[in-house]
N, C-alpha and C. Protein backbone atom coordinates (compact mmCIF):
# COMPACT_ATOMS: atom_id res chain seq x y z
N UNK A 1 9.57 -6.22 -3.93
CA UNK A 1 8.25 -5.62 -3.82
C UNK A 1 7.35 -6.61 -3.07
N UNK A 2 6.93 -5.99 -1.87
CA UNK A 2 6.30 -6.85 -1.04
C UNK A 2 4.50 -6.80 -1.12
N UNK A 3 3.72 -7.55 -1.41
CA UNK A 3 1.84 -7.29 -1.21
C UNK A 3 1.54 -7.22 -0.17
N UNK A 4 0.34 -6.75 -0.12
CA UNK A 4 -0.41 -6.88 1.30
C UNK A 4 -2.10 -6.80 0.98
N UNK A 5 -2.49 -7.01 2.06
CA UNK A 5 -3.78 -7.17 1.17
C UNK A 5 -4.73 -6.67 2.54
N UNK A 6 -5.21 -5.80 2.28
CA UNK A 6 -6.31 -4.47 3.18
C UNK A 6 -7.59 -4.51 2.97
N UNK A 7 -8.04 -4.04 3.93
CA UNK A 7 -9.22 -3.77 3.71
C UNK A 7 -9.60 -1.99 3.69
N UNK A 8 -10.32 -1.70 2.98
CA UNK A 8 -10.24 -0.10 2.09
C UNK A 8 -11.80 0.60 2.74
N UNK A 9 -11.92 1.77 2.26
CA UNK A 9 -13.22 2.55 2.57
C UNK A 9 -14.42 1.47 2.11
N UNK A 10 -15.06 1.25 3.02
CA UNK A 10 -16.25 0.81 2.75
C UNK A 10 -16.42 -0.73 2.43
N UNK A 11 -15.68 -1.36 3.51
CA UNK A 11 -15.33 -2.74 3.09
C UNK A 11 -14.81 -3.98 2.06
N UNK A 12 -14.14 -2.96 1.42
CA UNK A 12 -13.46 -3.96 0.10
C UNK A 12 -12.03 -4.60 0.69
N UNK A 13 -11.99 -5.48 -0.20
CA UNK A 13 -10.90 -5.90 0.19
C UNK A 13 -9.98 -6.42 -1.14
N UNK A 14 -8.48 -5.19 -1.19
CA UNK A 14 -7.73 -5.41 -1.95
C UNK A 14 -6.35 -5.23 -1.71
N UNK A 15 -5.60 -5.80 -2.60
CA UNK A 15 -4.06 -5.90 -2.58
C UNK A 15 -3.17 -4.52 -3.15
N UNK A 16 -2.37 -4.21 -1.79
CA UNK A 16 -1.65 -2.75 -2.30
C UNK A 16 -0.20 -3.47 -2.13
N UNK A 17 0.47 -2.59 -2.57
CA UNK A 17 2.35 -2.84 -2.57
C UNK A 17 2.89 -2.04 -0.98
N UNK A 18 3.61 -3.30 -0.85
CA UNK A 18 3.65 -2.01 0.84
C UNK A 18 5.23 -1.29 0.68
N UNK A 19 5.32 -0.06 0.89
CA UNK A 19 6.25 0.80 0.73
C UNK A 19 7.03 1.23 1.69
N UNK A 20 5.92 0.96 3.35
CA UNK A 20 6.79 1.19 4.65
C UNK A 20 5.85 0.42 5.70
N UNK A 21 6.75 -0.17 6.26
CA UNK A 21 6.05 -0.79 7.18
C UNK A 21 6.28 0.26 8.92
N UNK A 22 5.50 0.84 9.10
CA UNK A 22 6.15 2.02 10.43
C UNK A 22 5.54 1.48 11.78
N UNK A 23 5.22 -0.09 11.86
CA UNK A 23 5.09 -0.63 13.00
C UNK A 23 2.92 -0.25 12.98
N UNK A 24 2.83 0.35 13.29
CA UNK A 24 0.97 -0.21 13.90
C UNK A 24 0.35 0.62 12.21
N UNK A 25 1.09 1.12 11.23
CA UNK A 25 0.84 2.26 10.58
C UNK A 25 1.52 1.51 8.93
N UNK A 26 0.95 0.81 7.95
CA UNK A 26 1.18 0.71 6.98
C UNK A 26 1.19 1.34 5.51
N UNK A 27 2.57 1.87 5.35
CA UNK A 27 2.34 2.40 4.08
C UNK A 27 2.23 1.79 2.83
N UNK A 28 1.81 2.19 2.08
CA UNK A 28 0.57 1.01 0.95
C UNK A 28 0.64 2.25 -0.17
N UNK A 29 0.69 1.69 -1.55
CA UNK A 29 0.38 2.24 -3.09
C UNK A 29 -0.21 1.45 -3.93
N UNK A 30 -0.51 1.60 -4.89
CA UNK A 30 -1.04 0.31 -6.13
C UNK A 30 0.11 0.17 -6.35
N UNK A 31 -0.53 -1.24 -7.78
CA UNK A 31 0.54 -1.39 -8.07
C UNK A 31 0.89 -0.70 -9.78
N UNK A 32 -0.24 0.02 -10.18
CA UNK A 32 0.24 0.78 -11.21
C UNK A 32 0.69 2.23 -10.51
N UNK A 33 0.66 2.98 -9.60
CA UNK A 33 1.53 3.87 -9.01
C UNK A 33 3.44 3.36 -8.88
N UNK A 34 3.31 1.89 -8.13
CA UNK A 34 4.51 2.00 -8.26
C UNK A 34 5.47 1.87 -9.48
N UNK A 35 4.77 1.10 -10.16
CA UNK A 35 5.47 1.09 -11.70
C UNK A 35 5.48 2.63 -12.22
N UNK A 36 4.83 3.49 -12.39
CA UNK A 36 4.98 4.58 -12.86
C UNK A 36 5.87 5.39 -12.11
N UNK A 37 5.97 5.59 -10.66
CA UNK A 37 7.14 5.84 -9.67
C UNK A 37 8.21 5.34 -10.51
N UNK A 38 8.53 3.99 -10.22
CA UNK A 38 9.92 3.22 -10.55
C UNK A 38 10.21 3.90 -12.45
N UNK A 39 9.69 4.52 -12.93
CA UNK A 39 9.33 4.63 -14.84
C UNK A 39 9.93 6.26 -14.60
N UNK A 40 9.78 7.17 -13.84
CA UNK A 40 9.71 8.45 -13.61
C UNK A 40 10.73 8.86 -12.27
N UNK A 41 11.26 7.75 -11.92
CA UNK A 41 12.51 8.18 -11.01
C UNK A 41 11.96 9.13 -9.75
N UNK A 42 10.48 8.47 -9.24
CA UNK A 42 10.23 9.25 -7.75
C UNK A 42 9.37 8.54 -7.09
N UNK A 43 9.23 9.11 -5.91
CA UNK A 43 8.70 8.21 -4.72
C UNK A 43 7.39 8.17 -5.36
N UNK A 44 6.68 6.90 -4.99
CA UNK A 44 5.35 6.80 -5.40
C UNK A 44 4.26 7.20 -4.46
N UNK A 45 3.02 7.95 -4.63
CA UNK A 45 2.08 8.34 -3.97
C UNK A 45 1.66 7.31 -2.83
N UNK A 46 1.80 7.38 -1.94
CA UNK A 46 1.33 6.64 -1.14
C UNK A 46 0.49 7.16 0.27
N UNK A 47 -0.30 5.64 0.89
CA UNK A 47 -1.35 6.56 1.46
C UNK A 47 -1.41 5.15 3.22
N UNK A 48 -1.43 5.86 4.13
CA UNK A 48 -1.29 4.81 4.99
C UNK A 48 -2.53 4.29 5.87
N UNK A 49 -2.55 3.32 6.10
CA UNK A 49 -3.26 2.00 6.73
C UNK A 49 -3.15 1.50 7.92
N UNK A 50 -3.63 1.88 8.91
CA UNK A 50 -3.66 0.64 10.46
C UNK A 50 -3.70 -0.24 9.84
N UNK A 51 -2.76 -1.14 11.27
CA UNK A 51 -2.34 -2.66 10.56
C UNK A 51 -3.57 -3.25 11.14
N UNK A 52 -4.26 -2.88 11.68
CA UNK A 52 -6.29 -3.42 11.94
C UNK A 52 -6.28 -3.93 10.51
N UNK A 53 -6.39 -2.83 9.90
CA UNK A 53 -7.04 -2.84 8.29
C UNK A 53 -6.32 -4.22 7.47
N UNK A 54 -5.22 -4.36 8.10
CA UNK A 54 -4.30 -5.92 6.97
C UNK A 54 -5.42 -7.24 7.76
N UNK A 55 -5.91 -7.76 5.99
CA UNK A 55 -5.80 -8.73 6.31
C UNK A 55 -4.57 -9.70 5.76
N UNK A 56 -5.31 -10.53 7.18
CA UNK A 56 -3.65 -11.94 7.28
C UNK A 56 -4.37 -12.97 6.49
């Protein structure tokens, strides 16, 4: 399980679990989504991110 750490609506800046990395396009969940995913045997909700938005 890899972090990443974004910047979100309205300038916050927090740490999501990244789920796919699809090159300029990051897919990103919490990290209580993925535990409940991994608990319930299915893909976890996830929601994607320009890699603008990662911060390094």
């Amino acid at each position: 399980m890899k972090t990443v750490t974004v910047i979100v609506y309205g300038g916050t800046i927090e740490k999501k679990i990244l789920v796919e990395d699809r090159g300029n396009i990051l897919i990103v969940t919490t990290e209580d989504e993925w535990k409940a995913a991994e608990r319930e045997n299915r893909p976890p909700v996830a929601i994607g991110f320009r890699r603008e938005y990662l911060v390094e």
